[in-house]
C-alpha atoms as a PDB file:
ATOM      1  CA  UNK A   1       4.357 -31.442  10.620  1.00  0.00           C
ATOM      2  CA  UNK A   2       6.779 -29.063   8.858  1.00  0.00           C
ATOM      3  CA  UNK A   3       8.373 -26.127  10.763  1.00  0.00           C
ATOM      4  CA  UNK A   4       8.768 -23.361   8.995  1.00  0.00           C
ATOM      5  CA  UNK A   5      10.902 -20.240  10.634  1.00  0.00           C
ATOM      6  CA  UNK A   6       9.550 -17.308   9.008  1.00  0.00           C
ATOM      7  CA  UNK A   7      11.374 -14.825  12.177  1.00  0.00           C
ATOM      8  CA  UNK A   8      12.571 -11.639  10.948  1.00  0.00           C
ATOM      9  CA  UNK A   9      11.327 -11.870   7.514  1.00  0.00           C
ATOM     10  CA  UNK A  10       9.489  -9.061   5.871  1.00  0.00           C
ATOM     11  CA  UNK A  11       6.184  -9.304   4.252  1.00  0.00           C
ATOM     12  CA  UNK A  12       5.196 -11.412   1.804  1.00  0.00           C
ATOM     13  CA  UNK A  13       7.904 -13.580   2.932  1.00  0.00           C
ATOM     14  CA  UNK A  14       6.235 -15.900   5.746  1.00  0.00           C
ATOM     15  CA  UNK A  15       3.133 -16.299   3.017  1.00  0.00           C
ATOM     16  CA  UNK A  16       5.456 -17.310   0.195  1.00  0.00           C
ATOM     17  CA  UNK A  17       7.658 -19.840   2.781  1.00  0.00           C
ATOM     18  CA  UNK A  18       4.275 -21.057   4.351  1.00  0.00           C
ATOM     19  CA  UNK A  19       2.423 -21.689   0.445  1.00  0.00           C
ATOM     20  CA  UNK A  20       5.797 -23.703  -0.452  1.00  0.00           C
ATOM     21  CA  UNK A  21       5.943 -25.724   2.818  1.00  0.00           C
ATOM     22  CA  UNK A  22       2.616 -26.848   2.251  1.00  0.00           C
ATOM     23  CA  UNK A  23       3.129 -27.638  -1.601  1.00  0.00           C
ATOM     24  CA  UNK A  24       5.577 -30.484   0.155  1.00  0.00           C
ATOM     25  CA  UNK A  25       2.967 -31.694   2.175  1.00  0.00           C
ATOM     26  CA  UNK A  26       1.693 -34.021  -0.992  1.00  0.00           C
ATOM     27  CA  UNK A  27      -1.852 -34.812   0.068  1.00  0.00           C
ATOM     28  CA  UNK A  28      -2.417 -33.270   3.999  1.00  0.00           C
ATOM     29  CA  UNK A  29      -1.083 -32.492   6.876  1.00  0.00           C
ATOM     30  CA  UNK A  30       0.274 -29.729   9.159  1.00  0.00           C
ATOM     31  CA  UNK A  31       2.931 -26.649   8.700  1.00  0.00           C
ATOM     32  CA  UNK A  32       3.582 -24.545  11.849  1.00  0.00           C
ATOM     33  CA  UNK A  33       5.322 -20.987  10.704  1.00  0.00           C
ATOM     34  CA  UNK A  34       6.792 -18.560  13.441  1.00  0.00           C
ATOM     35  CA  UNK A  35       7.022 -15.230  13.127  1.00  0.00           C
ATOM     36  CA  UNK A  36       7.602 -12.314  14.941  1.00  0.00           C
ATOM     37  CA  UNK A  37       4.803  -9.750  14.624  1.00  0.00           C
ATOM     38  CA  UNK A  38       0.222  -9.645  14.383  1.00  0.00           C
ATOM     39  CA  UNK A  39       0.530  -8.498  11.032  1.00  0.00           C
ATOM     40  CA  UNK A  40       1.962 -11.549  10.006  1.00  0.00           C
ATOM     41  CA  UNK A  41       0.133 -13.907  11.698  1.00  0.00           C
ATOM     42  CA  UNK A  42      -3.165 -11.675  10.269  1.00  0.00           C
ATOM     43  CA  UNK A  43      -1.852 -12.410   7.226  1.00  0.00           C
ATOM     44  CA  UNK A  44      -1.108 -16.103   7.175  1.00  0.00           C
ATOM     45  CA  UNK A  45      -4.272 -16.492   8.943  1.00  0.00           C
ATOM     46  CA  UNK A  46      -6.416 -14.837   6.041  1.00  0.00           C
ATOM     47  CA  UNK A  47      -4.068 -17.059   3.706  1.00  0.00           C
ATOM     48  CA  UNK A  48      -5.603 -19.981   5.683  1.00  0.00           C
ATOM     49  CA  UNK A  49      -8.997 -18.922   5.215  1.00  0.00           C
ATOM     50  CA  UNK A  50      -9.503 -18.171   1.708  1.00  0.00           C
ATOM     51  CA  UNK A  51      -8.050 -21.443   1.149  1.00  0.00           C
ATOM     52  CA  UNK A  52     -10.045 -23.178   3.237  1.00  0.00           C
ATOM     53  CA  UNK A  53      -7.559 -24.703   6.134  1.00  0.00           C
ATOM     54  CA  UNK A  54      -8.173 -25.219   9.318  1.00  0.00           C
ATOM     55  CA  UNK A  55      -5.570 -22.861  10.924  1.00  0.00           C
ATOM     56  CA  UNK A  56      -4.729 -21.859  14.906  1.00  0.00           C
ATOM     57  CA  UNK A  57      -2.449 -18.919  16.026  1.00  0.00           C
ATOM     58  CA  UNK A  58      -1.143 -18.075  19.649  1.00  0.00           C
ATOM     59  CA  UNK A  59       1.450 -16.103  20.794  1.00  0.00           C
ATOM     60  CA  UNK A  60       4.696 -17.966  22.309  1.00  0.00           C
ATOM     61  CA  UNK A  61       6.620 -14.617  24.132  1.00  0.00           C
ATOM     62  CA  UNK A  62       6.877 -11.347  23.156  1.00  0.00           C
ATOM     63  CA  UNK A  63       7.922 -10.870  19.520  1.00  0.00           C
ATOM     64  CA  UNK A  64       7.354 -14.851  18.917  1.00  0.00           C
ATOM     65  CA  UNK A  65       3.958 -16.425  17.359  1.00  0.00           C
ATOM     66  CA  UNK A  66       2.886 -19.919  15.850  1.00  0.00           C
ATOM     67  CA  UNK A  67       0.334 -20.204  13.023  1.00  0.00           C
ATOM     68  CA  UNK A  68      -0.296 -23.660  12.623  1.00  0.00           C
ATOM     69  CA  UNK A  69      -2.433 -24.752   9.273  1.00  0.00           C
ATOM     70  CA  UNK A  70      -3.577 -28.229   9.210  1.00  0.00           C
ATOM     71  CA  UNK A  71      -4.135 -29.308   5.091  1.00  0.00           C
ATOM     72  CA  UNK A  72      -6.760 -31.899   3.852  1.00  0.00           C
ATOM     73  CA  UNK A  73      -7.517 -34.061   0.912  1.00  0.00           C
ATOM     74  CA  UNK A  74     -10.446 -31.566   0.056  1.00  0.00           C
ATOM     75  CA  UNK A  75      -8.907 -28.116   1.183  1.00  0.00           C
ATOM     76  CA  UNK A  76      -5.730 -29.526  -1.246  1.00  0.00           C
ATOM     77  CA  UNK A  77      -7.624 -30.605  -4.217  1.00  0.00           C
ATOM     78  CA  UNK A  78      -8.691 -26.828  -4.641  1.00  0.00           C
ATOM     79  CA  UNK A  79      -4.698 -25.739  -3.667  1.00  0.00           C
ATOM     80  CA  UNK A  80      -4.038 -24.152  -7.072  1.00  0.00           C
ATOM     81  CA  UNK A  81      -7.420 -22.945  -7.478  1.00  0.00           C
ATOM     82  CA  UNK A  82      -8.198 -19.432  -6.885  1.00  0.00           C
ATOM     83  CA  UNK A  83      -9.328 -18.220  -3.588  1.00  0.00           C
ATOM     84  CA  UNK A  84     -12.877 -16.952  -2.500  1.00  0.00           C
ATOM     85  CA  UNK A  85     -12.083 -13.777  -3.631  1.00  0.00           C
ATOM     86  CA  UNK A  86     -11.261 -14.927  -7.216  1.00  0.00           C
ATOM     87  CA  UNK A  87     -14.383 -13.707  -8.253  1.00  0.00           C
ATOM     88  CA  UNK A  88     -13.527  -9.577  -7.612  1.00  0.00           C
ATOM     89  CA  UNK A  89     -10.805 -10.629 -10.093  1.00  0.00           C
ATOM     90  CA  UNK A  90     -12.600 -10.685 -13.422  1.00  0.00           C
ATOM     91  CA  UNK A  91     -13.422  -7.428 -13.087  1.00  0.00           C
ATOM     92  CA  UNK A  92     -11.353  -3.787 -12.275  1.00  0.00           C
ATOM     93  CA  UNK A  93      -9.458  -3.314  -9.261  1.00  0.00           C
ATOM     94  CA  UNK A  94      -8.141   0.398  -7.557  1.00  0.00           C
ATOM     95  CA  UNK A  95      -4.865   0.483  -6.223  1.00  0.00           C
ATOM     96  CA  UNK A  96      -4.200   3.204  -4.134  1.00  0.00           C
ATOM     97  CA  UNK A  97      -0.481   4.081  -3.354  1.00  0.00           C
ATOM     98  CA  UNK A  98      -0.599   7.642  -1.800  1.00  0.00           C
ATOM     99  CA  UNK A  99      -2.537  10.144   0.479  1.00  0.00           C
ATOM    100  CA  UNK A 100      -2.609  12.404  -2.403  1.00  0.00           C
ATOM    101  CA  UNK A 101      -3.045  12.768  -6.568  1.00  0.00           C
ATOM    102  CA  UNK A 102      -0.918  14.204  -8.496  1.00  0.00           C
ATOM    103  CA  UNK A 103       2.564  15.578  -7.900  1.00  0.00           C
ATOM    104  CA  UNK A 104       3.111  19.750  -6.699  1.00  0.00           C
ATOM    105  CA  UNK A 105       1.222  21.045  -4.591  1.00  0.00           C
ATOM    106  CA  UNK A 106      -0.049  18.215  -1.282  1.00  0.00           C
ATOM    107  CA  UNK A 107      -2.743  20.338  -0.650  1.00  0.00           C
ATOM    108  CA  UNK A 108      -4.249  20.079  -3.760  1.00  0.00           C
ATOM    109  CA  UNK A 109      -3.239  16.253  -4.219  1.00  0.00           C
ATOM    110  CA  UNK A 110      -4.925  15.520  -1.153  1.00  0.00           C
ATOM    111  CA  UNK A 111      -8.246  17.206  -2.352  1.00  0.00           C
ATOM    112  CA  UNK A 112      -8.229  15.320  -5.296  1.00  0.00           C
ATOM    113  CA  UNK A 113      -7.493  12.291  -3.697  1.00  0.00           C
ATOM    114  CA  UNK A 114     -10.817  13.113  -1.421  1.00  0.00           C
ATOM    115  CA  UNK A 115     -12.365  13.726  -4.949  1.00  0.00           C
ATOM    116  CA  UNK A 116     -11.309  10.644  -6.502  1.00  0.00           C
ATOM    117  CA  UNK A 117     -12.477   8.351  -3.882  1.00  0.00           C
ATOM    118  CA  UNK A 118     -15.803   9.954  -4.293  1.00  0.00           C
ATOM    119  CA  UNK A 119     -16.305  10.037  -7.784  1.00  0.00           C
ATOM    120  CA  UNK A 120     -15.503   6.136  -7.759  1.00  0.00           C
ATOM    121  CA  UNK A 121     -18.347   5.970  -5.609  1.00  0.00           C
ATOM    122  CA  UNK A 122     -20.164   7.379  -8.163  1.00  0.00           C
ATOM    123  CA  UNK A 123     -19.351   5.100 -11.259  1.00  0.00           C
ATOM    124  CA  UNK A 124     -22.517   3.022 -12.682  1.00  0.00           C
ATOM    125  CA  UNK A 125     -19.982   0.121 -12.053  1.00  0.00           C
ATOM    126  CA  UNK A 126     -17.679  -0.613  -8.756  1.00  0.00           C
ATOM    127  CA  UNK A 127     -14.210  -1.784  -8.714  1.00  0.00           C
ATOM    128  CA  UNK A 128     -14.401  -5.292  -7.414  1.00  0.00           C
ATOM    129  CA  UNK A 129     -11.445  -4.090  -4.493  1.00  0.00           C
ATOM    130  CA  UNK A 130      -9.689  -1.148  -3.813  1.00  0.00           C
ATOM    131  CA  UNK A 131      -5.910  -1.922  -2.548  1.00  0.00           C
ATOM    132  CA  UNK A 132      -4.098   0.901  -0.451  1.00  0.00           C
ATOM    133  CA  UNK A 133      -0.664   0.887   0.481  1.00  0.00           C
ATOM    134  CA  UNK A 134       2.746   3.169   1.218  1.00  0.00           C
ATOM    135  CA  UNK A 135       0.705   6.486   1.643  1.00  0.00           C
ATOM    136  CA  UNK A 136      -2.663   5.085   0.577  1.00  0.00           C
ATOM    137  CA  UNK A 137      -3.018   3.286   3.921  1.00  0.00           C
ATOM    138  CA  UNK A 138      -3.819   5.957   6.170  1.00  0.00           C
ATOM    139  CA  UNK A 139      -7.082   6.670   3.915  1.00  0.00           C
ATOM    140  CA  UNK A 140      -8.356   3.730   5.743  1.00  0.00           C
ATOM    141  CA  UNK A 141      -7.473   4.649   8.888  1.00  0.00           C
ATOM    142  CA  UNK A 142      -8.599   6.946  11.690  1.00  0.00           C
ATOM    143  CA  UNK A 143      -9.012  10.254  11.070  1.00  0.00           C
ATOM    144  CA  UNK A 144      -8.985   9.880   7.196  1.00  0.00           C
ATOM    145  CA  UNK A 145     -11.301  12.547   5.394  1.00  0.00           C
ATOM    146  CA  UNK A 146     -12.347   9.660   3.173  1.00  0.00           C
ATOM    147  CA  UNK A 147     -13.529   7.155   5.613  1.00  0.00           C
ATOM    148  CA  UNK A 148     -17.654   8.245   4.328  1.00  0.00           C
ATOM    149  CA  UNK A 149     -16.537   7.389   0.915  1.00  0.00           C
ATOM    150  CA  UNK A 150     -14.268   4.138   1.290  1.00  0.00           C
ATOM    151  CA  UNK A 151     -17.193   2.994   4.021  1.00  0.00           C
ATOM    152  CA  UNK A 152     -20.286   3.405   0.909  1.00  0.00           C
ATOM    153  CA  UNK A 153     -17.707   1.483  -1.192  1.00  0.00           C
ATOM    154  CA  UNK A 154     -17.503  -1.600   1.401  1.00  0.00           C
ATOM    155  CA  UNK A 155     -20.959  -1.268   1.976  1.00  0.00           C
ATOM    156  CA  UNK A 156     -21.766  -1.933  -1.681  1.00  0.00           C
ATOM    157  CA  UNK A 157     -19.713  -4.763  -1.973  1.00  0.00           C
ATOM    158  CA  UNK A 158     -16.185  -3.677  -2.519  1.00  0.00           C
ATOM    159  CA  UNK A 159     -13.104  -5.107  -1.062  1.00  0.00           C
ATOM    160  CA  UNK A 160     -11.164  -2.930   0.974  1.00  0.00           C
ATOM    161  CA  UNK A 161      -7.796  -4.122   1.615  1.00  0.00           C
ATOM    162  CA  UNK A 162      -4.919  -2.287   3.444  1.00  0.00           C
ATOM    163  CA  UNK A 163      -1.393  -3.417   3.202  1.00  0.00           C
ATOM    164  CA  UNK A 164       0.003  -4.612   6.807  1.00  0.00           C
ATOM    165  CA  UNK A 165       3.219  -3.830   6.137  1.00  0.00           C
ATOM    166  CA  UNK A 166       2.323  -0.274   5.159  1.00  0.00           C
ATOM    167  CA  UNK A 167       0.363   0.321   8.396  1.00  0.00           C
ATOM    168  CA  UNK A 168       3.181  -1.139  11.086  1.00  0.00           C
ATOM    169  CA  UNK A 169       5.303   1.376   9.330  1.00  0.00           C
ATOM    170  CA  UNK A 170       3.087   4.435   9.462  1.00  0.00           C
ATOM    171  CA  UNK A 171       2.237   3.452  13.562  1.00  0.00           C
ATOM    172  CA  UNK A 172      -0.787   2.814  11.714  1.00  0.00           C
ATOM    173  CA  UNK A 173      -1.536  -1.213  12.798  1.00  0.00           C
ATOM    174  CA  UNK A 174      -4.610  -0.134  15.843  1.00  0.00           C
ATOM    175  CA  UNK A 175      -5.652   2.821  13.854  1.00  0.00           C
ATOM    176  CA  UNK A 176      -7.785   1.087  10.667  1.00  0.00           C
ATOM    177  CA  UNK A 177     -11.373   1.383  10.413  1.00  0.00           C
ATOM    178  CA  UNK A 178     -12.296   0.261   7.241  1.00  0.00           C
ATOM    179  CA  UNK A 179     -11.341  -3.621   5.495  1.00  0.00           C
ATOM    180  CA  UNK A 180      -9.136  -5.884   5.980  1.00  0.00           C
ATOM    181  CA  UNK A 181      -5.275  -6.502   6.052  1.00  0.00           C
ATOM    182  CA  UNK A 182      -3.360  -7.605   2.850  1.00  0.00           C
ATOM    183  CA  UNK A 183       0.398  -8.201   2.579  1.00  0.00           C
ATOM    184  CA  UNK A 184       2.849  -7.827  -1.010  1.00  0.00           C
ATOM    185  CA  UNK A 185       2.350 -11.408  -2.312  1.00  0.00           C
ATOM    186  CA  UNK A 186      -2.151 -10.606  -2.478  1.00  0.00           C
ATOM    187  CA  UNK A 187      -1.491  -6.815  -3.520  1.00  0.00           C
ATOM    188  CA  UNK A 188       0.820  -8.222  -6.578  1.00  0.00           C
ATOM    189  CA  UNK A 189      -1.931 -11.555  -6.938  1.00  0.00           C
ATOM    190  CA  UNK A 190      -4.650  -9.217  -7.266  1.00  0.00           C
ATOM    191  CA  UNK A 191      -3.047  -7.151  -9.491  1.00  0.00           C
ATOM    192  CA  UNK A 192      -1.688  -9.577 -11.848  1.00  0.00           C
ATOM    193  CA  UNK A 193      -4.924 -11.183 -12.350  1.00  0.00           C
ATOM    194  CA  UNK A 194      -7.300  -8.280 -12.959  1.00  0.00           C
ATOM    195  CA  UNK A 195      -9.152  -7.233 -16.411  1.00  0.00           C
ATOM    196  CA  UNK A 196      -8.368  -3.760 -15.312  1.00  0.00           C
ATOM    197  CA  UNK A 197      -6.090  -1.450 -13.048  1.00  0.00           C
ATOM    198  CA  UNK A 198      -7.136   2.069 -11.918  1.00  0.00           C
ATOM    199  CA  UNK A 199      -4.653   3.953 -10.383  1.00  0.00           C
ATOM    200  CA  UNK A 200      -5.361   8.051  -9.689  1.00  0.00           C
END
């Protein structure tokens, strides 16, 4: 098994230490990676899943967890492949980096954020996965005026992702309703490998 000490490192950090450890593995086996928050774990975890590993996750003390992934022959045949999402990624992706649109006046900004999210709901064709972060993430969150909109999206097939990083910064981490958690290394995977990038 290889050890990796991912403690005190900011996101995508533990991902990119973890997807390195197990490039050394050569075939199969096991890499345990501690780290020092949920958000990272969440993260490794969903790492683990869209590749296909068989991964476990408990919490040692306060402020310490393990997220062990145990590697294949089969899971590491399809290593450099892309993973389950890969599909969203031949079409258009959002990315969502603020509460509002526009610079001057919030007010407005955040109306035309509200009026954004809607109008994409709109479109004859859906982004394959919206991507909020900084600001963005608290559109997905509790007490977000878009939560009808971003929820239709979901429903209809689009990704919602939220950046972890982004939420455990804003107090944010208990607070989101709608998706799923994403860290720095997806957001800039994602990005990099879409036809198409709308940002309001």
């Amino acid at each position: 098994m290889i050890k990796v000490n991912a403690v005190g490192d900011a996101c995508p950090i533990p991902v990119v230490k973890t997807k390195n450890a197990i490039k050394e593995l050569n075939g199969s086996g096991s890499v345990e990676t501690l780290v020092d928050n949920e958000i990272a774990v969440q993260n490794l975890t969903k790492m683990a899943d869209q590749k296909g590993y068989k991964v476990e996750s408990k919490k040692i003390k306060d402020d310490l967890y393990s997220v062990i992934m145990t590697i294949g022959e089969v899971q590491t045949e399809n290593e450099d492949k892309a993973p389950v999402v890969s599909d969203n990624t031949r079409g258009s992706i959002a990315v969502i980096s603020s509460g509002v649109m526009g610079t001057g006046d919030d007010t407005l900004g955040a109306m035309l954020m509200k009026s954004f999210l809607f109008a994409l709901t709109q479109q004859e064709s859906l982004p394959e996965a919206v991507l909020f972060y900084n600001g963005g993430a608290k559109l997905t969150c509790e007490g977000s005026a878009s939560l009808e909109d971003i929820s239709y999206l979901a429903e209809h097939g689009v990704e919602i992702l939220t950046c972890g990083t982004c939420l455990k910064h804003y107090g944010l981490s208990d607070k989101l309703k709608i998706g799923g958690v994403t860290n720095m290394y997806e957001i800039v995977e994602r990005m990099s490998r879409a036809a198409h990038i709308i940002k309001p």
